[in-house]
PDB file of N, CA and C in Angstrom:
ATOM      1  N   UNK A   1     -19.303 -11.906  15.845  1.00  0.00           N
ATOM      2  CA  UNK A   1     -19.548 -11.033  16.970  1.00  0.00           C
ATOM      3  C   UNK A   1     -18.550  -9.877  16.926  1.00  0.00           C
ATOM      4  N   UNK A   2     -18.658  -9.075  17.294  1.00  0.00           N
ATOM      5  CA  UNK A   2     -18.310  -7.613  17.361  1.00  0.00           C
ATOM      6  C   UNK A   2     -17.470  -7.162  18.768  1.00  0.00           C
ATOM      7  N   UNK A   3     -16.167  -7.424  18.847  1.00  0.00           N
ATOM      8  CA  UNK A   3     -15.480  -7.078  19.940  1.00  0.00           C
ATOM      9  C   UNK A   3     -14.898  -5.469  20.306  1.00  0.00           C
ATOM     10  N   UNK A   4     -15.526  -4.879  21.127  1.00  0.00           N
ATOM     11  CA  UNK A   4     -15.741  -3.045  21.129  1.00  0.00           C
ATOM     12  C   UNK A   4     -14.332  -3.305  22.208  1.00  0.00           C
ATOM     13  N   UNK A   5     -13.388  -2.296  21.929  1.00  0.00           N
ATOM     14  CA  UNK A   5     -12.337  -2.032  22.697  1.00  0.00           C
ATOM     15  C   UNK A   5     -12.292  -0.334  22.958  1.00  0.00           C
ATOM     16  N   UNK A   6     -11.566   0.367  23.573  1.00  0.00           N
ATOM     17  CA  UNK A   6     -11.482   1.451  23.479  1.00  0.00           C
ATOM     18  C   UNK A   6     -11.231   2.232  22.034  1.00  0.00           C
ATOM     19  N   UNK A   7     -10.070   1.740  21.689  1.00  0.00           N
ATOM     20  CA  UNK A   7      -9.268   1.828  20.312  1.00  0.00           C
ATOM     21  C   UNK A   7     -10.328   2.017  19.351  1.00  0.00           C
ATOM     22  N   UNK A   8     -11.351   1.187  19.518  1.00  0.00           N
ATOM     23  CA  UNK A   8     -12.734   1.081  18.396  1.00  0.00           C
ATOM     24  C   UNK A   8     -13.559   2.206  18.802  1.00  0.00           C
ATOM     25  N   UNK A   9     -13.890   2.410  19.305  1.00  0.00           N
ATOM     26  CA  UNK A   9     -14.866   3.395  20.141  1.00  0.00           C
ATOM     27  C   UNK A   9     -13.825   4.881  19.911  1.00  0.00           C
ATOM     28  N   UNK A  10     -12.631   5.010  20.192  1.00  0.00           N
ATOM     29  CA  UNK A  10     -12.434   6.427  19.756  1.00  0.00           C
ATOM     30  C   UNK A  10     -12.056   6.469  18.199  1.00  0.00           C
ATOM     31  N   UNK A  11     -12.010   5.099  17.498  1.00  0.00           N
ATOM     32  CA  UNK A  11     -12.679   5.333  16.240  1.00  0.00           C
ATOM     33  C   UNK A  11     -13.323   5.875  15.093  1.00  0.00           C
ATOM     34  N   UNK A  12     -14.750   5.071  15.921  1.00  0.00           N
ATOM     35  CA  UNK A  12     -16.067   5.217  15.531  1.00  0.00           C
ATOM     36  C   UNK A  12     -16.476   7.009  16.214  1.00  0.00           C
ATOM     37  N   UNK A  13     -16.021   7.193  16.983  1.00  0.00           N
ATOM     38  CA  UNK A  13     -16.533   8.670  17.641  1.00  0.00           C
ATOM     39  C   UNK A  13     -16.063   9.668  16.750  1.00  0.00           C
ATOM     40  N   UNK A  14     -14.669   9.254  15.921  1.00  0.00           N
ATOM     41  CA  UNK A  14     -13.880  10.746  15.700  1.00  0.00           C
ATOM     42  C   UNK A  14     -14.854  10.341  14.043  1.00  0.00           C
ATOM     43  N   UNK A  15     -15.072   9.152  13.131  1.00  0.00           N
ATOM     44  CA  UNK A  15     -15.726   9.133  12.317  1.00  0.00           C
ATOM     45  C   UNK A  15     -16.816   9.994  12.436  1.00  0.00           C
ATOM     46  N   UNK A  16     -17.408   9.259  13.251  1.00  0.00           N
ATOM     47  CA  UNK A  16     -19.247  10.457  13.771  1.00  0.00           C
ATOM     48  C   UNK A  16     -19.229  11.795  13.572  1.00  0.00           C
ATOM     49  N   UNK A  17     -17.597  12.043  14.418  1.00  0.00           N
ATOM     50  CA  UNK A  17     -17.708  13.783  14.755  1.00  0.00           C
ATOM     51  C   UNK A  17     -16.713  14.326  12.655  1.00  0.00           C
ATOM     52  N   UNK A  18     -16.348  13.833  12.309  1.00  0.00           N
ATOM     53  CA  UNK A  18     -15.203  14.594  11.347  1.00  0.00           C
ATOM     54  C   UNK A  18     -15.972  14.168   9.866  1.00  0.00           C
ATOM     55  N   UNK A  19     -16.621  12.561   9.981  1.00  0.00           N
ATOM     56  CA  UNK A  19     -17.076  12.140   8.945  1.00  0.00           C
ATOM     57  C   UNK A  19     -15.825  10.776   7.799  1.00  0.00           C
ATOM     58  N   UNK A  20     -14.688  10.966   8.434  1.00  0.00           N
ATOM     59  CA  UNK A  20     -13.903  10.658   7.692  1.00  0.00           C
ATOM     60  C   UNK A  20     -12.446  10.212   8.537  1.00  0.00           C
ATOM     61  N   UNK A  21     -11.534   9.424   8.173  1.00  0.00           N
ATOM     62  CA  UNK A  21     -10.049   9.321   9.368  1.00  0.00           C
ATOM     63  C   UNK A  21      -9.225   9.064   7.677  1.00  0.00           C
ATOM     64  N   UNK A  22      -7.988  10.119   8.713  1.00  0.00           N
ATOM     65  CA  UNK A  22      -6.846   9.133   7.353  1.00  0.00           C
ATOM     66  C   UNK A  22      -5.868   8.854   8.192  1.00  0.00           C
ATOM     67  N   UNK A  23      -4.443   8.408   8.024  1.00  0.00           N
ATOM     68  CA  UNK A  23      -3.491   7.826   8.989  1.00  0.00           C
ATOM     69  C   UNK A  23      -2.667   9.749   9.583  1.00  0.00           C
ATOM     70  N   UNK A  24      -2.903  10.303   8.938  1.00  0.00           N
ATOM     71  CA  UNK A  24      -2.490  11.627   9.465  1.00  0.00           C
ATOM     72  C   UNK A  24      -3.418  12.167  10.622  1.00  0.00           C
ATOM     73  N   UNK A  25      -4.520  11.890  10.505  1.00  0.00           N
ATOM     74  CA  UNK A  25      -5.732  12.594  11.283  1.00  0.00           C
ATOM     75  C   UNK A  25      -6.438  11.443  12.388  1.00  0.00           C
ATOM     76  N   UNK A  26      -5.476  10.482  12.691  1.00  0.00           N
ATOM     77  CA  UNK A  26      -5.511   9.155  13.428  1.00  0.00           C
ATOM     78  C   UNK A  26      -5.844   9.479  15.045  1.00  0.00           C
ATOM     79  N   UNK A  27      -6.606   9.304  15.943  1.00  0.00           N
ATOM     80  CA  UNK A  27      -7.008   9.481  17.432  1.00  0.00           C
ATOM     81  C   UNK A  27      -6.119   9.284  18.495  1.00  0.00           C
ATOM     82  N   UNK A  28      -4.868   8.230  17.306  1.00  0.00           N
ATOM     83  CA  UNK A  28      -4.112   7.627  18.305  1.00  0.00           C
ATOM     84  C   UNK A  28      -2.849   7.201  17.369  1.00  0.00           C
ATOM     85  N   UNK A  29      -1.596   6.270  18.151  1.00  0.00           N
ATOM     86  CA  UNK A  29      -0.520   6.328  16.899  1.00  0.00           C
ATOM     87  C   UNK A  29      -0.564   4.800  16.806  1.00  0.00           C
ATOM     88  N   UNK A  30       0.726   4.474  16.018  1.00  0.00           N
ATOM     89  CA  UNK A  30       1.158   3.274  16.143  1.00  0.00           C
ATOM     90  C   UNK A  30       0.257   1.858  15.813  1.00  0.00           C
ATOM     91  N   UNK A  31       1.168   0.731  15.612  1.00  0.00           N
ATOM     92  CA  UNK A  31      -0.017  -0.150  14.927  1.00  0.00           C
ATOM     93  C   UNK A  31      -1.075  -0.579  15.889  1.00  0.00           C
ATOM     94  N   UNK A  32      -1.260  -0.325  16.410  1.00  0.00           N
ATOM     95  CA  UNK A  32      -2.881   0.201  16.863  1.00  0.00           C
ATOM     96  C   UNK A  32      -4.021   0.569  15.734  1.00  0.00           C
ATOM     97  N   UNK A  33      -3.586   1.627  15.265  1.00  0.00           N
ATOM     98  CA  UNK A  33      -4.679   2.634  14.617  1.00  0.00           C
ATOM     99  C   UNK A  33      -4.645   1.044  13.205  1.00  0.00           C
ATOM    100  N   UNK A  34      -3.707   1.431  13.161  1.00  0.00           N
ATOM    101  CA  UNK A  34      -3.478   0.115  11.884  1.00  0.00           C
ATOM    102  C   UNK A  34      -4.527  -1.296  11.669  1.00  0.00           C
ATOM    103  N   UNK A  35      -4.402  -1.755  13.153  1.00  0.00           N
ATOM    104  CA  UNK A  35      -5.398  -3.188  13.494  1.00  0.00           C
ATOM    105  C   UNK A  35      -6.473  -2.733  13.658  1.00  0.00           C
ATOM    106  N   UNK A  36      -6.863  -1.627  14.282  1.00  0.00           N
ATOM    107  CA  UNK A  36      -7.952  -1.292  14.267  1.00  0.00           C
ATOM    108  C   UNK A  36      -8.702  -1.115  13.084  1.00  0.00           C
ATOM    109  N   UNK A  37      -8.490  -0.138  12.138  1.00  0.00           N
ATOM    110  CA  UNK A  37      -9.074   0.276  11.357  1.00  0.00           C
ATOM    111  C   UNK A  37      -9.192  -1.286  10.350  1.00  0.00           C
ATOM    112  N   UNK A  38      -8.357  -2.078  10.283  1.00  0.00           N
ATOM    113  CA  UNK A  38      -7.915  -3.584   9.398  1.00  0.00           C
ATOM    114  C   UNK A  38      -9.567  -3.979   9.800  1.00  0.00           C
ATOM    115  N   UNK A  39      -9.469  -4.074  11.890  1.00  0.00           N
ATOM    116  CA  UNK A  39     -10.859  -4.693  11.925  1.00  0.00           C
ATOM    117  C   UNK A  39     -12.123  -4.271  11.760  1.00  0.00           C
ATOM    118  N   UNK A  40     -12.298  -3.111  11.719  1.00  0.00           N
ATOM    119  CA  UNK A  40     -13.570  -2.901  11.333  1.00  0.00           C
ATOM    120  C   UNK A  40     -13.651  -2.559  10.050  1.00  0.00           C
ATOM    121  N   UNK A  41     -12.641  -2.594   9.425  1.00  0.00           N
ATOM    122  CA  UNK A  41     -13.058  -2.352   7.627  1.00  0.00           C
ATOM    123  C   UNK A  41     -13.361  -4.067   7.223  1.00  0.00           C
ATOM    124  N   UNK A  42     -13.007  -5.148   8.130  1.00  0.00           N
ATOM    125  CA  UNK A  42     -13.152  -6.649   7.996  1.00  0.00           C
ATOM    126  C   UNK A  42     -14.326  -6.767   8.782  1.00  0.00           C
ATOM    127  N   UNK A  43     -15.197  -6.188   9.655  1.00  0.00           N
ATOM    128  CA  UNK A  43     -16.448  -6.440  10.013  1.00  0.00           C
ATOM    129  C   UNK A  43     -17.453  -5.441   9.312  1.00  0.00           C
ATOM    130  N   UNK A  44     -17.062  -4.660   8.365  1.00  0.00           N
ATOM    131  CA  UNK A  44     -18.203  -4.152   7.522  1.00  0.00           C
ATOM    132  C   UNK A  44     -18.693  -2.349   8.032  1.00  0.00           C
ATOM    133  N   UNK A  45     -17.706  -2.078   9.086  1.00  0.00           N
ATOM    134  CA  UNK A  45     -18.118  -1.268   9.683  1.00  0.00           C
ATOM    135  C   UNK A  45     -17.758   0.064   8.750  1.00  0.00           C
ATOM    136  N   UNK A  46     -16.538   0.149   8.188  1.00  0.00           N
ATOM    137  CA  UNK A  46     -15.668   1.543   6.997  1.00  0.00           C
ATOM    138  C   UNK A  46     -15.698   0.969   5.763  1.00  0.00           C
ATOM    139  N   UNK A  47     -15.202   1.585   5.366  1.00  0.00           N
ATOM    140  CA  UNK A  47     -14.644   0.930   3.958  1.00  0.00           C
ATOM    141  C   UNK A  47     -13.900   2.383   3.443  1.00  0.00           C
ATOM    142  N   UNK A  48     -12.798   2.001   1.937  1.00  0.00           N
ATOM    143  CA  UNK A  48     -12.241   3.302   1.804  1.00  0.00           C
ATOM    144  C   UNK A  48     -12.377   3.841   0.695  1.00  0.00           C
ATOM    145  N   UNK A  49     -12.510   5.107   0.619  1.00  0.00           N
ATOM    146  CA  UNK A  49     -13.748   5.927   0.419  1.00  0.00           C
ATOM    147  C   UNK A  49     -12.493   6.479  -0.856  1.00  0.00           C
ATOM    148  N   UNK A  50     -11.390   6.161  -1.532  1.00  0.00           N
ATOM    149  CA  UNK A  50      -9.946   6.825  -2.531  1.00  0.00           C
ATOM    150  C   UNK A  50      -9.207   7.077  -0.967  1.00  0.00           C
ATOM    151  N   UNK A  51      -8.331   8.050  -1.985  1.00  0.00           N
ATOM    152  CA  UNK A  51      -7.139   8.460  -1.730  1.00  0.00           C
ATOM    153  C   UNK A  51      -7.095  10.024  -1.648  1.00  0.00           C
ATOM    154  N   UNK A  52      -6.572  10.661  -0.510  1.00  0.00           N
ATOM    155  CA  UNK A  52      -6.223  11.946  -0.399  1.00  0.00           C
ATOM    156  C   UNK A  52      -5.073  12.216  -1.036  1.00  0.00           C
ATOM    157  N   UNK A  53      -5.009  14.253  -1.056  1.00  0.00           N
ATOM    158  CA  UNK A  53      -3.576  14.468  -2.245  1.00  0.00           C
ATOM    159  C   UNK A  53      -2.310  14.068  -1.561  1.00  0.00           C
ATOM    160  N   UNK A  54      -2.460  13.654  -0.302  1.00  0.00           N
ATOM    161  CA  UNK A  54      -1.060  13.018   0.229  1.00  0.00           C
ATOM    162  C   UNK A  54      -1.118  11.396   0.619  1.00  0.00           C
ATOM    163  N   UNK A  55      -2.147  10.958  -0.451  1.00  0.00           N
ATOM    164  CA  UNK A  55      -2.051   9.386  -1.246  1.00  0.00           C
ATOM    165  C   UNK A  55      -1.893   8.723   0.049  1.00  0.00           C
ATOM    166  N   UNK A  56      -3.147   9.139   1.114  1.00  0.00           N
ATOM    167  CA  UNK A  56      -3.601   7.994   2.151  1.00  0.00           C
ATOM    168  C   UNK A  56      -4.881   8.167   2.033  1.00  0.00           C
ATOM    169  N   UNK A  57      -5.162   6.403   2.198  1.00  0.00           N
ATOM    170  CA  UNK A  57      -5.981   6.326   2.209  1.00  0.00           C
ATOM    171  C   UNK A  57      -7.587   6.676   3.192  1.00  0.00           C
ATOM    172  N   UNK A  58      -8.818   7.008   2.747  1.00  0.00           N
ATOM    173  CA  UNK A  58      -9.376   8.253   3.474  1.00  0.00           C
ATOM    174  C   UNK A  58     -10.597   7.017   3.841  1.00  0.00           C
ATOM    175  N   UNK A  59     -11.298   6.910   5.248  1.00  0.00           N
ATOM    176  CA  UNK A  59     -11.798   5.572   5.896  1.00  0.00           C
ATOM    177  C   UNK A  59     -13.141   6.823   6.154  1.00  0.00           C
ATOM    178  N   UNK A  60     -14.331   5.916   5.795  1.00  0.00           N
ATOM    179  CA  UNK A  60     -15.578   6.738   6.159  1.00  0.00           C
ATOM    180  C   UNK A  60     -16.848   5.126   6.450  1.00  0.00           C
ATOM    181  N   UNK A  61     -17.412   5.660   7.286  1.00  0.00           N
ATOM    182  CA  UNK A  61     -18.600   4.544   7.883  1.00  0.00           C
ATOM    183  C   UNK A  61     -19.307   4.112   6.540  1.00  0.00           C
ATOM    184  N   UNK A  62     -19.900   2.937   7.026  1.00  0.00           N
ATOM    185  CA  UNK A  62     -20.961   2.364   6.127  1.00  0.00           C
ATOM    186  C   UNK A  62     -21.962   2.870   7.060  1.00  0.00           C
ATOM    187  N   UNK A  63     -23.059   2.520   6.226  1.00  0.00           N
ATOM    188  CA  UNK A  63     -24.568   2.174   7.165  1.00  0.00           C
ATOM    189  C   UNK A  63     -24.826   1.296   8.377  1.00  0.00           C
ATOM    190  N   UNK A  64     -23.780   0.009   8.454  1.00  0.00           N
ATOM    191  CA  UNK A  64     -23.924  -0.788   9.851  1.00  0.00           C
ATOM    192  C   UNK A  64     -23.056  -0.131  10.702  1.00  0.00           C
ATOM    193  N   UNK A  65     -21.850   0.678  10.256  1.00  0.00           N
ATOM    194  CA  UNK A  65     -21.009   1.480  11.184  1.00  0.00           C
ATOM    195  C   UNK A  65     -21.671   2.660  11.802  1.00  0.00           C
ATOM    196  N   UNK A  66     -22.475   3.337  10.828  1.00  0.00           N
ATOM    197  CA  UNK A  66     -23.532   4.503  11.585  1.00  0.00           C
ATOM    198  C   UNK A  66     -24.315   3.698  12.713  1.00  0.00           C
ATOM    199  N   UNK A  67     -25.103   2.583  12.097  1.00  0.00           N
ATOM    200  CA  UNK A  67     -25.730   1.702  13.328  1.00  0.00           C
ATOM    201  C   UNK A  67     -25.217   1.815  14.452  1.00  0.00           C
ATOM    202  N   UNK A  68     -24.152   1.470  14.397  1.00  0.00           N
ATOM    203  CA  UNK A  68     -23.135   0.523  15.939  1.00  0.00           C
ATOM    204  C   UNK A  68     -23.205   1.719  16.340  1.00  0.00           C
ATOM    205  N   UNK A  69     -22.635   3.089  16.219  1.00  0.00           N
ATOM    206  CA  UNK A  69     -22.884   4.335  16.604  1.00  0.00           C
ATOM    207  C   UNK A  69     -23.924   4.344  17.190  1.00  0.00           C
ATOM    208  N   UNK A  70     -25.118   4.447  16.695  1.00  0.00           N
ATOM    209  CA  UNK A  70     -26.679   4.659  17.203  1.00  0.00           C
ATOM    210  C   UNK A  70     -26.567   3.714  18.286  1.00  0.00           C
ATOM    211  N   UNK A  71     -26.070   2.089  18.488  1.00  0.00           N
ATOM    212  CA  UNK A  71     -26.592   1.722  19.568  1.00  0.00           C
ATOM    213  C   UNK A  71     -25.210   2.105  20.717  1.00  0.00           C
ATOM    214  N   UNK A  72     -23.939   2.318  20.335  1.00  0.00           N
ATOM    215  CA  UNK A  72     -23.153   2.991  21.421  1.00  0.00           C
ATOM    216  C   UNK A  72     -23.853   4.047  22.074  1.00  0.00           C
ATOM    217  N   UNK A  73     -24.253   5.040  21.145  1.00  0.00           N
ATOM    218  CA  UNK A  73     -24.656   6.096  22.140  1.00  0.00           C
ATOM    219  C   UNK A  73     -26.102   5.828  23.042  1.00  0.00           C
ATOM    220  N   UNK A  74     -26.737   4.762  22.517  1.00  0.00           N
ATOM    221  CA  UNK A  74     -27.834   4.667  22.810  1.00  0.00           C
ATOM    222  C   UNK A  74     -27.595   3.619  24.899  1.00  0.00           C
ATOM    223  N   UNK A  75     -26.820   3.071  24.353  1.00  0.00           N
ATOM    224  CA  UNK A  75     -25.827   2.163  25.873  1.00  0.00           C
ATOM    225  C   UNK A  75     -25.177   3.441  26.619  1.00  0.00           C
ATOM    226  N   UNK A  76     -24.963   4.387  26.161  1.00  0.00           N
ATOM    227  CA  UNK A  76     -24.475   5.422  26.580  1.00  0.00           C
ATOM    228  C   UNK A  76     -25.254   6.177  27.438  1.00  0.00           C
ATOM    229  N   UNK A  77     -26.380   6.225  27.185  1.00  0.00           N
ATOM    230  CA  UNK A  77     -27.523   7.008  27.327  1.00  0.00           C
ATOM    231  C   UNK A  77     -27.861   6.203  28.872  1.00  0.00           C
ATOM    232  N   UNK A  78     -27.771   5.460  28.708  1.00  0.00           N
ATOM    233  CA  UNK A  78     -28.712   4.369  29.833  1.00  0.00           C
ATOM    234  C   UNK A  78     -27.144   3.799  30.829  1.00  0.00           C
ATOM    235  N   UNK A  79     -26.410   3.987  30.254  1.00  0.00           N
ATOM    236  CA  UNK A  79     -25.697   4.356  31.529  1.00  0.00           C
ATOM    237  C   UNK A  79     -24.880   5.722  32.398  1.00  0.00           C
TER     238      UNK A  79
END
């Protein structure tokens, strides 16, 4: 099961909007961003995509992570 926190959700949003997160370009600081990103690259949601020229690593959606998107905004919609 899939536990949505805030932390996840401004996530998945800045993915949607940029296409891509690295630990420089993070929504938020601290090990936060860290567990976060741990859990949804462990539920299938990112995965990492290499390394940028300042050798961090660069996090972009899968296809079930675009999903979860589609049905956030879609819960979004209806409320």
């Amino acid at each position: 099961m899939l536990k949505i926190n805030d932390n996840i959700v401004k996530v998945l949003n800045y993915l949607k909007e940029k296409g891509k997160i690295t630990k420089s370009e993070r929504p938020f600081s601290g090990l936060q961003f860290y567990l976060t990103i741990w859990y949804l690259r462990d539920k299938g949601l990112i995965y990492c995509d290499g390394i940028n020229e300042r050798r961090e690593k660069v996090w972009v959606l899968t296809d079930r992570g675009r999903r979860v998107i589609e049905i956030l905004d879609e819960l979004e919609e209806i409320t």
